[in-house]
C-alpha atoms as a PDB file:
ATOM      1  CA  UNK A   1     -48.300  38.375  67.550  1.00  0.00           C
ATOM      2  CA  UNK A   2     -51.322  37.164  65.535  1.00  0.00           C
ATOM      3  CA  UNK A   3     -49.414  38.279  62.065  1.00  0.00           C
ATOM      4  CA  UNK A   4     -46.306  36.388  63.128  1.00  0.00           C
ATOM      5  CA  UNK A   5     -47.305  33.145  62.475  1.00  0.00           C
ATOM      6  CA  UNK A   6     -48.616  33.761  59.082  1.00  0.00           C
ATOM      7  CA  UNK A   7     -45.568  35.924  58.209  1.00  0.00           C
ATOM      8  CA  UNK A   8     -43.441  32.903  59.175  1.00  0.00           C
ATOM      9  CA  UNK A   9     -45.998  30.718  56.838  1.00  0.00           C
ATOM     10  CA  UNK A  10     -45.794  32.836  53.432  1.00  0.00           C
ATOM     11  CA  UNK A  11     -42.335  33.090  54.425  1.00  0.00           C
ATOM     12  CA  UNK A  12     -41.166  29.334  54.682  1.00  0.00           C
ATOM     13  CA  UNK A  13     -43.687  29.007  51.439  1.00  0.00           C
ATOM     14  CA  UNK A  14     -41.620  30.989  49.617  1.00  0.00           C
ATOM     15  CA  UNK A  15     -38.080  29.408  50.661  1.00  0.00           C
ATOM     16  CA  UNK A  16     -39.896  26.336  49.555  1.00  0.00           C
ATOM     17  CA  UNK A  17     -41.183  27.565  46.166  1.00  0.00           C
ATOM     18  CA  UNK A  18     -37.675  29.335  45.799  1.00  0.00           C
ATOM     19  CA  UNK A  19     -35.774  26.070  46.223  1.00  0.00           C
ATOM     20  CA  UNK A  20     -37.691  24.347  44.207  1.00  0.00           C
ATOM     21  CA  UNK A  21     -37.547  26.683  40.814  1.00  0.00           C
ATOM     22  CA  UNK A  22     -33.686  26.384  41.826  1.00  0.00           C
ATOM     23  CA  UNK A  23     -33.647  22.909  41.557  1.00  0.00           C
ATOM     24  CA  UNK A  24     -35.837  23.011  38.725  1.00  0.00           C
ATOM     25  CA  UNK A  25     -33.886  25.346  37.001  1.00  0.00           C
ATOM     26  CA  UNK A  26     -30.535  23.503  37.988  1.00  0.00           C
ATOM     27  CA  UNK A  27     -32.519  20.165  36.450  1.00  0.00           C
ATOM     28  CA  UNK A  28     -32.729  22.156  33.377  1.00  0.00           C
ATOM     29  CA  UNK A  29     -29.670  23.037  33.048  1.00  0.00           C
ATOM     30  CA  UNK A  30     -28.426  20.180  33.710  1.00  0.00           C
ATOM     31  CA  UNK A  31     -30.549  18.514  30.900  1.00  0.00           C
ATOM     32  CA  UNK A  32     -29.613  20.588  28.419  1.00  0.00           C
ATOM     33  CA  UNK A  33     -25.750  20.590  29.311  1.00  0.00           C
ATOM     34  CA  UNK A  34     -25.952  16.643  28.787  1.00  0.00           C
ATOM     35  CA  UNK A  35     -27.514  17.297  25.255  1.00  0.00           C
ATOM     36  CA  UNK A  36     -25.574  19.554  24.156  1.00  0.00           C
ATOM     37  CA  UNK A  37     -22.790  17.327  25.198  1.00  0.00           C
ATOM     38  CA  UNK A  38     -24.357  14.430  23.471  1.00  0.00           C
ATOM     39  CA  UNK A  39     -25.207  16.319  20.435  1.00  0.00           C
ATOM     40  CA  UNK A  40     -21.032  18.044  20.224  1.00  0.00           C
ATOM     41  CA  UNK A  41     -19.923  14.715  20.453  1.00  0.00           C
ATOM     42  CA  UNK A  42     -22.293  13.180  17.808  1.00  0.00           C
ATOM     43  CA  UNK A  43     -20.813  15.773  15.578  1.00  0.00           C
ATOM     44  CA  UNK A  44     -17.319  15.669  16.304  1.00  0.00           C
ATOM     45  CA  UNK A  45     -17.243  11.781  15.610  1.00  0.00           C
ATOM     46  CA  UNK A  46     -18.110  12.480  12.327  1.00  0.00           C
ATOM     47  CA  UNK A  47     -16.732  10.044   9.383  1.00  0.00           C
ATOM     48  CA  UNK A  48     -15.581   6.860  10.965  1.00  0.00           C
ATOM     49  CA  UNK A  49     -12.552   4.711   9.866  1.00  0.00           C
ATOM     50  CA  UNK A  50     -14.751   1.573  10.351  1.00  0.00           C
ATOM     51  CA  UNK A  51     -17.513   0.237   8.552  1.00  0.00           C
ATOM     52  CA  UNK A  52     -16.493   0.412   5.064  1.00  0.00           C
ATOM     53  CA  UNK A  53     -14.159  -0.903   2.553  1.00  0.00           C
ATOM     54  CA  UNK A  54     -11.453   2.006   1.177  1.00  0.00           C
ATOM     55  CA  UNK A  55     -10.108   1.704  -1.693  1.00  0.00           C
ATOM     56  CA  UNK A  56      -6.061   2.766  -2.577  1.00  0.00           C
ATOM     57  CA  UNK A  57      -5.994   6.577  -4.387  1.00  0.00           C
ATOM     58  CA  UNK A  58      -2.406   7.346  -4.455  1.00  0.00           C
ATOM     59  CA  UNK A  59       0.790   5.615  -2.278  1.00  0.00           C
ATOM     60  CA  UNK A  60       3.967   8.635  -1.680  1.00  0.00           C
ATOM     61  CA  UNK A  61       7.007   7.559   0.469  1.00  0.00           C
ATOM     62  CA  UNK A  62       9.856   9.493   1.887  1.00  0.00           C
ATOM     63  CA  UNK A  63      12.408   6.838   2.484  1.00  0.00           C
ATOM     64  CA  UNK A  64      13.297   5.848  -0.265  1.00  0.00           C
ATOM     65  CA  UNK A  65      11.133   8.804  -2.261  1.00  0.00           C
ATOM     66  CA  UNK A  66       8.464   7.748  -4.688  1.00  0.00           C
ATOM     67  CA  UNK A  67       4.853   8.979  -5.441  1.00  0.00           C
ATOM     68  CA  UNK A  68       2.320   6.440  -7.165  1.00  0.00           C
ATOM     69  CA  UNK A  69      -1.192   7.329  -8.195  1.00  0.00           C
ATOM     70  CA  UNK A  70      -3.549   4.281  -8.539  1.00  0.00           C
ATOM     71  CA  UNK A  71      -5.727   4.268 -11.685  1.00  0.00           C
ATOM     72  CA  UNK A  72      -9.589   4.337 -11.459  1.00  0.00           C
ATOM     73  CA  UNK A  73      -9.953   0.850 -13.052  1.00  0.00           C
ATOM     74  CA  UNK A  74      -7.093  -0.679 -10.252  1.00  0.00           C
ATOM     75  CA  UNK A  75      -8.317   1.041  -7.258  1.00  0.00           C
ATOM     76  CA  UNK A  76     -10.616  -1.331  -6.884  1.00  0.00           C
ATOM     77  CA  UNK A  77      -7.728  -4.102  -6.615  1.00  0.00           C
ATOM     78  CA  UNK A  78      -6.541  -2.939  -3.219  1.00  0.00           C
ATOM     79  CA  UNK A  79      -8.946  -2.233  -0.644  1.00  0.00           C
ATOM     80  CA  UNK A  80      -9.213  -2.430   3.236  1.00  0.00           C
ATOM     81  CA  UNK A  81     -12.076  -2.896   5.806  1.00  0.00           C
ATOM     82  CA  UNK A  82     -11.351  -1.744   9.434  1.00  0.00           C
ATOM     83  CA  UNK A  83     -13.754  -4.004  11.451  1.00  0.00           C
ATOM     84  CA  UNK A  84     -15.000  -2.560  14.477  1.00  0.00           C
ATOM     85  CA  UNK A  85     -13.455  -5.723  16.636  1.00  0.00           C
ATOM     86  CA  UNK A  86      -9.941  -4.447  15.812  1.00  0.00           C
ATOM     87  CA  UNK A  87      -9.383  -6.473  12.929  1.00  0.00           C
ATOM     88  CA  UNK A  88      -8.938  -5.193   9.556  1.00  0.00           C
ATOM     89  CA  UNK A  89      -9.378  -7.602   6.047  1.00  0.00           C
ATOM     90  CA  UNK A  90      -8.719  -6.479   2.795  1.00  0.00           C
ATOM     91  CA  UNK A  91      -7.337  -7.108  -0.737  1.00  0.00           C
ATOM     92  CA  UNK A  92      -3.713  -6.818  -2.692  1.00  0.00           C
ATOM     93  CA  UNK A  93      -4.843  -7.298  -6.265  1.00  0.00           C
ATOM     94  CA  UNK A  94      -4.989 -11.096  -6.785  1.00  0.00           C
ATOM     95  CA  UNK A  95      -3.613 -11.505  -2.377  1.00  0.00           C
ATOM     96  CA  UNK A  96      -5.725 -11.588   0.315  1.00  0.00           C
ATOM     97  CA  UNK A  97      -4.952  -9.075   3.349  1.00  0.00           C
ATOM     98  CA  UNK A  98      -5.928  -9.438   6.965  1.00  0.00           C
ATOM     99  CA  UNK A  99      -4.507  -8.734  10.468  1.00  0.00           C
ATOM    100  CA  UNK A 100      -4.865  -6.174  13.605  1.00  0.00           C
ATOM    101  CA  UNK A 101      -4.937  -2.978  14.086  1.00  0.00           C
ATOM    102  CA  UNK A 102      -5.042  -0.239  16.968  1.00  0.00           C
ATOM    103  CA  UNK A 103      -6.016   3.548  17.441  1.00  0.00           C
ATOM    104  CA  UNK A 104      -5.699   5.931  20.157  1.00  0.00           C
ATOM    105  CA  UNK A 105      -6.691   9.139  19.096  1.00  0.00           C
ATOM    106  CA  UNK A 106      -5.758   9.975  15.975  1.00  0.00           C
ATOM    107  CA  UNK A 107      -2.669   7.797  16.450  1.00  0.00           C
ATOM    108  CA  UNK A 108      -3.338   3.966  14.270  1.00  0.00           C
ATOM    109  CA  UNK A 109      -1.095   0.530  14.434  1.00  0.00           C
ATOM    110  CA  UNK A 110      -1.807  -1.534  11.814  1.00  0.00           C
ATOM    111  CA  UNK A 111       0.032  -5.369  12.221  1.00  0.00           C
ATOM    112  CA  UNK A 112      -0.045  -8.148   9.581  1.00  0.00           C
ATOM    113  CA  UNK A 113      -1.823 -10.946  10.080  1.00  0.00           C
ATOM    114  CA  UNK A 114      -1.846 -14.376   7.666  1.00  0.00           C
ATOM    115  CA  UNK A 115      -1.479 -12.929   4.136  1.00  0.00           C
ATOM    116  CA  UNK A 116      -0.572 -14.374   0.664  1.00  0.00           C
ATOM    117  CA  UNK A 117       1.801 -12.019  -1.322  1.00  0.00           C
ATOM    118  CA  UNK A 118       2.460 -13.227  -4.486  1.00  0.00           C
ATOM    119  CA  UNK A 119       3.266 -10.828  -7.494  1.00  0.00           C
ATOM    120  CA  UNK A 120       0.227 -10.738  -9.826  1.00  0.00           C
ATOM    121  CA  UNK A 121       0.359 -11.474 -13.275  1.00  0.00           C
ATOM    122  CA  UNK A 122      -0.371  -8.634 -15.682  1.00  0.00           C
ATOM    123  CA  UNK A 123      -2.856  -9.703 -18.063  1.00  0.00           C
ATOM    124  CA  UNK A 124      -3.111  -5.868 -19.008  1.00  0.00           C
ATOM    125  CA  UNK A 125       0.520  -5.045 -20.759  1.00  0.00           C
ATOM    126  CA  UNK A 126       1.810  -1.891 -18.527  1.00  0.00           C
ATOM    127  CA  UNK A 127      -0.013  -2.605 -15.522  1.00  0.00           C
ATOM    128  CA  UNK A 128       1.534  -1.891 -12.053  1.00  0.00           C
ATOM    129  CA  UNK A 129       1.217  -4.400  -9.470  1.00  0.00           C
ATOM    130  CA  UNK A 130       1.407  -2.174  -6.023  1.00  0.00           C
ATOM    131  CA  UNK A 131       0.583  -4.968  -4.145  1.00  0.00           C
ATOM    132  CA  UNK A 132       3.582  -5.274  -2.197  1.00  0.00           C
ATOM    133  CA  UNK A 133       3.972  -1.531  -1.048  1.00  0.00           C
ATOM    134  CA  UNK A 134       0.650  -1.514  -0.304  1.00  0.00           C
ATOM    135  CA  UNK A 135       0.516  -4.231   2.335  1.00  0.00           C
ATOM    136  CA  UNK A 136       4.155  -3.657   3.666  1.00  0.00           C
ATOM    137  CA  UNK A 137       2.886   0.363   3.888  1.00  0.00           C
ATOM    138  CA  UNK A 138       0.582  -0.542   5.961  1.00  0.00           C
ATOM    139  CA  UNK A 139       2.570  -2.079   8.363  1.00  0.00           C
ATOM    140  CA  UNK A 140       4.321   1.303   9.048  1.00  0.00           C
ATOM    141  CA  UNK A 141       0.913   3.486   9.597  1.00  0.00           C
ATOM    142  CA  UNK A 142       1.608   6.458  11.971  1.00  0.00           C
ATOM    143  CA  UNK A 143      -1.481   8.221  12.256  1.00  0.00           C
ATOM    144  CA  UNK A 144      -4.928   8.875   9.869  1.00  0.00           C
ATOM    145  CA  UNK A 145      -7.223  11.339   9.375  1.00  0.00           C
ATOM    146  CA  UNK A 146     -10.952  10.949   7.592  1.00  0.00           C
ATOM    147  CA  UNK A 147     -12.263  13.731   6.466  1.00  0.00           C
ATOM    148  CA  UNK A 148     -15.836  13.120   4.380  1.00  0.00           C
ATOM    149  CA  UNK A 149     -15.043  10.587   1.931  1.00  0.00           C
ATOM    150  CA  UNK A 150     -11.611  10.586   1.820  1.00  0.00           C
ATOM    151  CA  UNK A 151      -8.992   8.427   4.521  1.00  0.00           C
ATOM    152  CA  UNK A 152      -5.199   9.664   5.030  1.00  0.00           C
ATOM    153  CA  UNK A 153      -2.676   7.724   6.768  1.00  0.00           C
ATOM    154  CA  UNK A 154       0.560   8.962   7.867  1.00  0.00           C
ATOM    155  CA  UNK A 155       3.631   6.674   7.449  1.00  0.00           C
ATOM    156  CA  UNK A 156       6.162   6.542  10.294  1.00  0.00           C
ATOM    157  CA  UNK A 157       8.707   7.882   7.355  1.00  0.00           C
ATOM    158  CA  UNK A 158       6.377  10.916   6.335  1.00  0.00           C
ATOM    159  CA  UNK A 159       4.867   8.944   3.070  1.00  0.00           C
ATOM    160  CA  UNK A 160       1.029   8.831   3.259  1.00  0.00           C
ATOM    161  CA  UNK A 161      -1.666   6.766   1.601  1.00  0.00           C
ATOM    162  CA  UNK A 162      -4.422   7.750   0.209  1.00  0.00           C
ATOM    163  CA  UNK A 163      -7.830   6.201  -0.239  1.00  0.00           C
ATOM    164  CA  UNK A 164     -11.234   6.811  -1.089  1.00  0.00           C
ATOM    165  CA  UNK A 165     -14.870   5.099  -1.250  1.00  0.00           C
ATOM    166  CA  UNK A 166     -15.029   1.890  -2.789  1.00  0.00           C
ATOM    167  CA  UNK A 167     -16.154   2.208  -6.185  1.00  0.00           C
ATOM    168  CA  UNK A 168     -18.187   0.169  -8.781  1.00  0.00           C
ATOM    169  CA  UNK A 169     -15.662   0.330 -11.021  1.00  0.00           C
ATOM    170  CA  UNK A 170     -14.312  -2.948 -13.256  1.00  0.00           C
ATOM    171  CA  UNK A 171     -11.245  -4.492 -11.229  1.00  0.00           C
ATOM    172  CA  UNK A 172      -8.333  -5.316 -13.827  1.00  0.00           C
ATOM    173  CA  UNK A 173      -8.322  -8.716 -15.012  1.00  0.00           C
ATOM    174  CA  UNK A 174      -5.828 -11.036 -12.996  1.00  0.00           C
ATOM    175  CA  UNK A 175      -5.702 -14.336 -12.408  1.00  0.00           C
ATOM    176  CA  UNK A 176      -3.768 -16.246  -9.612  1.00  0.00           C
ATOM    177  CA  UNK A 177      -4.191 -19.254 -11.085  1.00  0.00           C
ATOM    178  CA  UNK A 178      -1.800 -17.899 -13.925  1.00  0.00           C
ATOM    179  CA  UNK A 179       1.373 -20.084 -12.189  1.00  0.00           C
ATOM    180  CA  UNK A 180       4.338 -19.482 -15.177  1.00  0.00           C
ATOM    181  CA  UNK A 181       4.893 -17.872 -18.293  1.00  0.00           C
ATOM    182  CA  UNK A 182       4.607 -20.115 -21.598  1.00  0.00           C
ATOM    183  CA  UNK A 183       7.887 -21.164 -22.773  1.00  0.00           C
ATOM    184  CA  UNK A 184      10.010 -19.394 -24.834  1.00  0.00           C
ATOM    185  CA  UNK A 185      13.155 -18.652 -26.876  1.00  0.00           C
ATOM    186  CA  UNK A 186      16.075 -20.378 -24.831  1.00  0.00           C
ATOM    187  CA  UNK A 187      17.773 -17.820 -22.778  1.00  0.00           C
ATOM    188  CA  UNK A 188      21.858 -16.622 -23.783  1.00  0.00           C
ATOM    189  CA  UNK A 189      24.119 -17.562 -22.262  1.00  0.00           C
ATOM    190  CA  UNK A 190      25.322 -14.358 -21.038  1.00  0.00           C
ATOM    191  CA  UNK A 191      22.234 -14.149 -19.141  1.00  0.00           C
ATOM    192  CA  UNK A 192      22.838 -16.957 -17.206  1.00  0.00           C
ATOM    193  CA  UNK A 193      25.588 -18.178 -14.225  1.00  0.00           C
ATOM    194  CA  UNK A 194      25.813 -14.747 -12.731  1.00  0.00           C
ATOM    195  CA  UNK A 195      24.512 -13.276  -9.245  1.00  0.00           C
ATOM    196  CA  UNK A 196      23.600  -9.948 -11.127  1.00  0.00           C
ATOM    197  CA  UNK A 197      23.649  -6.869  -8.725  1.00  0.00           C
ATOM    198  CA  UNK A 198      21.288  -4.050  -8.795  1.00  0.00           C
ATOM    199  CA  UNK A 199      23.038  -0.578  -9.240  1.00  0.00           C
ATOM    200  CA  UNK A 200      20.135   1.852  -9.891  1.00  0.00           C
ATOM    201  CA  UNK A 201      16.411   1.986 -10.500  1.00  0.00           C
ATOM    202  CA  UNK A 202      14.404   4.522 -12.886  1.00  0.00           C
ATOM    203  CA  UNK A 203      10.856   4.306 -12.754  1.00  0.00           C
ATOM    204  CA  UNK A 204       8.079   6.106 -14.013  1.00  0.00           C
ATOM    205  CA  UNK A 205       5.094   4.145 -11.985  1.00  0.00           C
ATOM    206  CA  UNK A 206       5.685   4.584  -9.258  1.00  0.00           C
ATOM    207  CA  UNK A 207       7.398   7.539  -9.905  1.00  0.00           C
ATOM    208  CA  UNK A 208      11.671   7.085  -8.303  1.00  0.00           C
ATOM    209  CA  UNK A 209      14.686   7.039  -9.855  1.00  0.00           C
ATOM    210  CA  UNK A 210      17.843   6.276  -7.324  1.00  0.00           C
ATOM    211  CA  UNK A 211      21.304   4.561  -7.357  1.00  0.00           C
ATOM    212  CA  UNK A 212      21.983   1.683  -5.064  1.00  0.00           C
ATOM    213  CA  UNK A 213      25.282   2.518  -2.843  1.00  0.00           C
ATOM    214  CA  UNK A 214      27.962  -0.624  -3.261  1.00  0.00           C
ATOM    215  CA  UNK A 215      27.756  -1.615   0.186  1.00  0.00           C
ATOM    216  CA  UNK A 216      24.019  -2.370  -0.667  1.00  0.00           C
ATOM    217  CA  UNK A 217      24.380  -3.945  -3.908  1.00  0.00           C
ATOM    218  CA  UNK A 218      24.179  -7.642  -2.803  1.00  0.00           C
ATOM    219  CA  UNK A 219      20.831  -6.983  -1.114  1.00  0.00           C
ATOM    220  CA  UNK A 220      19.222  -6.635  -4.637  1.00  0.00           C
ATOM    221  CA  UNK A 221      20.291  -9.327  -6.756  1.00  0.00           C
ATOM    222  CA  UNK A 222      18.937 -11.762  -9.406  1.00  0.00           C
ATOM    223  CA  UNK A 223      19.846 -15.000 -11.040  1.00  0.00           C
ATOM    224  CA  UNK A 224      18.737 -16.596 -13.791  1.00  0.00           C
ATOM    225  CA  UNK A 225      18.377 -20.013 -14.429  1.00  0.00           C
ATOM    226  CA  UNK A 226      18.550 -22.450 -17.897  1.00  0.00           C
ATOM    227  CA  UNK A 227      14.730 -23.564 -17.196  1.00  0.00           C
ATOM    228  CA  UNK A 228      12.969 -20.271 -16.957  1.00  0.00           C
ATOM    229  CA  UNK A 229      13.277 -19.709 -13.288  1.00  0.00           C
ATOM    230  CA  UNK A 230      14.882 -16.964 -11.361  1.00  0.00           C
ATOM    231  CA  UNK A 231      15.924 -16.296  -7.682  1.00  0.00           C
ATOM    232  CA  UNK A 232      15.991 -12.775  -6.471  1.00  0.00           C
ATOM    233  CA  UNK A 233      17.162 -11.254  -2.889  1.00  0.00           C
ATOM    234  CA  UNK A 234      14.953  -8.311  -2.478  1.00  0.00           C
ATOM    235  CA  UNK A 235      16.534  -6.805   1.076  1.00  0.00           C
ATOM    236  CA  UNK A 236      14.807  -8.762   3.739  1.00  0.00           C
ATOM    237  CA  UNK A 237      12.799 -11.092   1.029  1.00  0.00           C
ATOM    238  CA  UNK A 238      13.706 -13.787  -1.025  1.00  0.00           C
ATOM    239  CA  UNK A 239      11.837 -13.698  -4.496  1.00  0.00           C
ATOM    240  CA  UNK A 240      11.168 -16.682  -7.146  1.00  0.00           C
ATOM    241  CA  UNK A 241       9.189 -16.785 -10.203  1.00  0.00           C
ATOM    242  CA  UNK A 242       9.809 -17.311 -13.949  1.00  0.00           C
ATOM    243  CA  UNK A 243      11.021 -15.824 -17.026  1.00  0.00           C
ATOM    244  CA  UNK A 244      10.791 -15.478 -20.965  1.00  0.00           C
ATOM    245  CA  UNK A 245      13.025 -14.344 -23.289  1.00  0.00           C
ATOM    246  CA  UNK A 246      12.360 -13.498 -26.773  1.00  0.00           C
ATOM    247  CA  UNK A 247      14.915 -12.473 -29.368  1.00  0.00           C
ATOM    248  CA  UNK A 248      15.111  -9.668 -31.711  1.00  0.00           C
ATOM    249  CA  UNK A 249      11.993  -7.686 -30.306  1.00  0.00           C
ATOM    250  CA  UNK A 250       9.535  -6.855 -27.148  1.00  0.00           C
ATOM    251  CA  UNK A 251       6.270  -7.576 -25.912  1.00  0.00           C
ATOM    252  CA  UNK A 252       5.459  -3.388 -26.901  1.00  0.00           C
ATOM    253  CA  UNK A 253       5.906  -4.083 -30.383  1.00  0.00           C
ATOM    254  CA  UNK A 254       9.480  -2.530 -30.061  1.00  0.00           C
ATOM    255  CA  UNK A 255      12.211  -3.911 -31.847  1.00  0.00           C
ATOM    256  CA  UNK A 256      14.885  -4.537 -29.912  1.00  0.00           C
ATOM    257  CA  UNK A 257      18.537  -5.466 -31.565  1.00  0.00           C
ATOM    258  CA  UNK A 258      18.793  -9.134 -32.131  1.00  0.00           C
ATOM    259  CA  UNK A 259      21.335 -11.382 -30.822  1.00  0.00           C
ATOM    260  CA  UNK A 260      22.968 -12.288 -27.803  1.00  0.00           C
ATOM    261  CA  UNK A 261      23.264  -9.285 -26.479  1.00  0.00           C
ATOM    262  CA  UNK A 262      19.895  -8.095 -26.560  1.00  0.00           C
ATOM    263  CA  UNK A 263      16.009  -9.178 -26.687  1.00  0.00           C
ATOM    264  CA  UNK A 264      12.790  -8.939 -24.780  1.00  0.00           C
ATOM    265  CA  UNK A 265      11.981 -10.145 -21.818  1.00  0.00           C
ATOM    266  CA  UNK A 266       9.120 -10.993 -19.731  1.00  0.00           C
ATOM    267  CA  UNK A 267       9.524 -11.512 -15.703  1.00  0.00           C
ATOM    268  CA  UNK A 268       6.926 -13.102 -13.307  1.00  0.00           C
ATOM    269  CA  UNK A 269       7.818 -12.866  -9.534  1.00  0.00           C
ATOM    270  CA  UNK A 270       5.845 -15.572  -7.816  1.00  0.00           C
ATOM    271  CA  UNK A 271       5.145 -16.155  -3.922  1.00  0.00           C
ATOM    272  CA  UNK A 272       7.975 -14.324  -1.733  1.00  0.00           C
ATOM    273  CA  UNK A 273       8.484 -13.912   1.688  1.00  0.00           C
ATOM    274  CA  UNK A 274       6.639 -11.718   3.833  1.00  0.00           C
ATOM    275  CA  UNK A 275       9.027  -9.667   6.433  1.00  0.00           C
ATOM    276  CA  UNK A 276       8.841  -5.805   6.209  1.00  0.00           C
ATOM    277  CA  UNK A 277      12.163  -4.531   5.287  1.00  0.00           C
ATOM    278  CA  UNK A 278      14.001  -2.031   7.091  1.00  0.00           C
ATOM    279  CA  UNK A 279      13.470   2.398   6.072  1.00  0.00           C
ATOM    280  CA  UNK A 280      14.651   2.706   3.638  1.00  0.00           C
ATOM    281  CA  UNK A 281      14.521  -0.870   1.555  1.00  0.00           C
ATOM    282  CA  UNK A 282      14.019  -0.528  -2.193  1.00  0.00           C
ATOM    283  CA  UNK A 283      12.718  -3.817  -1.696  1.00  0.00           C
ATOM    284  CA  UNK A 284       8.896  -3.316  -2.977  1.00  0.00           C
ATOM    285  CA  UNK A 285      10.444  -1.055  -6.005  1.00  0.00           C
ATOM    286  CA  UNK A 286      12.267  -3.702  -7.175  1.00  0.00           C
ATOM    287  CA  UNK A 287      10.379  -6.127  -7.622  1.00  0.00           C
ATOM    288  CA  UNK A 288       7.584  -4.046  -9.241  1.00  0.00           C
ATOM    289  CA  UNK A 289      10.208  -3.371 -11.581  1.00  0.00           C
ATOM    290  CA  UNK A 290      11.099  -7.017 -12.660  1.00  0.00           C
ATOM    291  CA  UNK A 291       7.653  -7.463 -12.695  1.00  0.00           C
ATOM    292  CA  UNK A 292       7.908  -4.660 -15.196  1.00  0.00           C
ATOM    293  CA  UNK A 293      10.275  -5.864 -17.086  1.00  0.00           C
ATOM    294  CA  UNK A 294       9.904  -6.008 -21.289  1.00  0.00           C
ATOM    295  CA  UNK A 295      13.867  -5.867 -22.565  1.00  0.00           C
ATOM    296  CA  UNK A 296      17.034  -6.445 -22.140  1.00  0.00           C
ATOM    297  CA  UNK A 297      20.664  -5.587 -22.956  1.00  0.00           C
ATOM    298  CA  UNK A 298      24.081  -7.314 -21.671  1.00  0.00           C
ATOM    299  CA  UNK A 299      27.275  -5.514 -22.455  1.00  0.00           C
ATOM    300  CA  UNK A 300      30.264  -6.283 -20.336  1.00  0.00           C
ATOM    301  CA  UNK A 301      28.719  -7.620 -17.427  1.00  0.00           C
ATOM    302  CA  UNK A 302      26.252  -5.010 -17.166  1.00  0.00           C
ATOM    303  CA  UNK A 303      22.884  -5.540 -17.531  1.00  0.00           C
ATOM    304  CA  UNK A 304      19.863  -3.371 -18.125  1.00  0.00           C
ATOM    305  CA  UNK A 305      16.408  -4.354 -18.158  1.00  0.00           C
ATOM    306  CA  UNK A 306      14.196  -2.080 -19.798  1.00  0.00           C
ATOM    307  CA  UNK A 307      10.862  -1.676 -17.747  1.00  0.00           C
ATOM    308  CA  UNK A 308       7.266  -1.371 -19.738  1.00  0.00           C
ATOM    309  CA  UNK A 309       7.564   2.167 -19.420  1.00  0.00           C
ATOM    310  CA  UNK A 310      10.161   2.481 -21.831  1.00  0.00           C
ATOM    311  CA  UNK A 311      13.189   4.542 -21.515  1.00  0.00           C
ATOM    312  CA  UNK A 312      15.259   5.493 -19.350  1.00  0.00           C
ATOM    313  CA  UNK A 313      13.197   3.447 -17.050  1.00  0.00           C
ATOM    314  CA  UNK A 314      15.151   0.726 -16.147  1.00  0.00           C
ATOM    315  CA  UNK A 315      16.711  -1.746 -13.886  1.00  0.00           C
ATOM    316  CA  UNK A 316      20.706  -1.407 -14.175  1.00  0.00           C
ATOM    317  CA  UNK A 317      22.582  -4.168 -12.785  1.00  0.00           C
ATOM    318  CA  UNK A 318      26.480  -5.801 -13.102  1.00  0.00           C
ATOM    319  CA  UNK A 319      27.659  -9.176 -12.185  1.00  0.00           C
END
């Protein structure tokens, strides 16, 4: 009887002691499940989207299919920030983008807020303006990806966009303050007093060629008027801006055959509207290529305007 009550002592002692390196140990655990928690997620966030302007690489789309690559010296031109308060700001060469924009996952909604759109002039002879498939691709984002220093969103049509780091790099020169072209040669007449229809597109930046189906004709269409203006239906948009015509030669140092028929041209698309086309529109790639317009020919109501690129880029159209 005398060693029963110590037994019971050392005995509820160690029940204690053994509880409490248990609960010590589970503490421990615990501790270090929660870091290494903390520290997988820390690494799995890696790159963000947010916090830093990205600058345009390269532009592909499915529908219609076209592949652009952005020089080095333009990139620069069309950037976007995604804000961490959901809003996103960026620019469109010589336009100013902003609006919304929503992820869930690796899922992203981008929606257009107030933007200007205008077509830029080209104070650099050959320059593309992407500024209109770059905002309206946005609009149809799908998903993204970041992977170090390099962002890749997914177009609901299967194009993607590419950007990268904003770079010090000279912007091109532009200037929206650049509101017409000077006047020029008077225009033929042949020219002018017909709805002309697009039939087919060949371009080499970005990168399509394509023929427009009848039915669609009348969505693409361009008029010309006596005082250097134009009016264009691009799909959805309506288009205005002003024109030059000189006579007997191009703006590339090309000569061109003289006369009525035939001459160089230079095309300005001003402000347009804004709405995003259906899949599908050729809406952005034509009016990048009246913006990259430097001749033309007329022969029997069809007309071909030779883009900068030279040919067999061109715009084909008949009245």
């Amino acid at each position: 009887m005398k060693l029963t009550a110590p037994f019971g002592i050392a005995l509820a002692v160690a029940a204690t002691l053994l509880t409490a390196c248990s609960a010590g140990s589970s503490g421990a655990t615990t501790g270090s499940a929660s870091a290494a928690s903390e520290a997988s997620a820390n690494k799995q966030s890696g790159p963000t989207l947010t916090g830093k302007p990205w600058a345009l690489t390269a532009v592909t789309g499915e529908t219609p299919a076209f592949q652009g690559v952005v020089p080095d010296y333009q990139q620069p031109d069309y950037t976007i920030t995604f804000n961490t308060d959901g809003t996103y700001s960026g620019t469109a060469a010589c336009n100013q983008i902003a609006g919304t924009y929503k992820t869930s996952g690796n899922n992203l909604t981008i929606t257009a807020g107030a933007s200007t759109l205008a077509l830029c002039p080209d104070l650099d002879y050959g320059t593309i303006d992407y500024g209109s498939i770059f905002a309206h691709a946005l609009t149809t984002a799908s998903t993204y990806a970041v992977t170090s220093d390099t962002l890749k969103i997914t177009l609901s049509d299967g194009g993607t966009m590419t950007f990268g780091p904003l770079q010090a790099v000279p912007s091109s020169a532009r200037s929206s303050a650049v509101a017409s072209l000077a006047p020029g040669a008077s225009p033929p007449a042949e020219l002018l007093g017909k709805t002309w229809k697009l039939t087919g597109i060949t371009e080499m930046t970005p990168a399509f060629q394509g023929v427009v189906p009848e039915a669609d004709q009348s969505k693409y269409t361009i008029e010309f008027q006596a005082n250097g203006t134009f009016n264009a239906t691009a799909d959805c948009n309506q288009v205005g801006g002003t024109y030059e015509v000189h006579r007997g030669g191009s703006s590339t140092g090309t000569p061109l055959e003289p006369g009525a028929g035939g001459g160089s041209i230079s095309i300005l698309p001003g402000p347009s509207t804004l709405a995003a086309c259906p899949p599908g529109s050729l809406a952005d790639l034509f009016v990048i290529g009246l913006g990259s317009a430097a001749g033309f020919t007329i022969a029997a109501d069809q007309l071909t305007l030779t883009l900068g690129d030279g040919q067999p880029y061109a715009l084909q159209f008949t009245a």
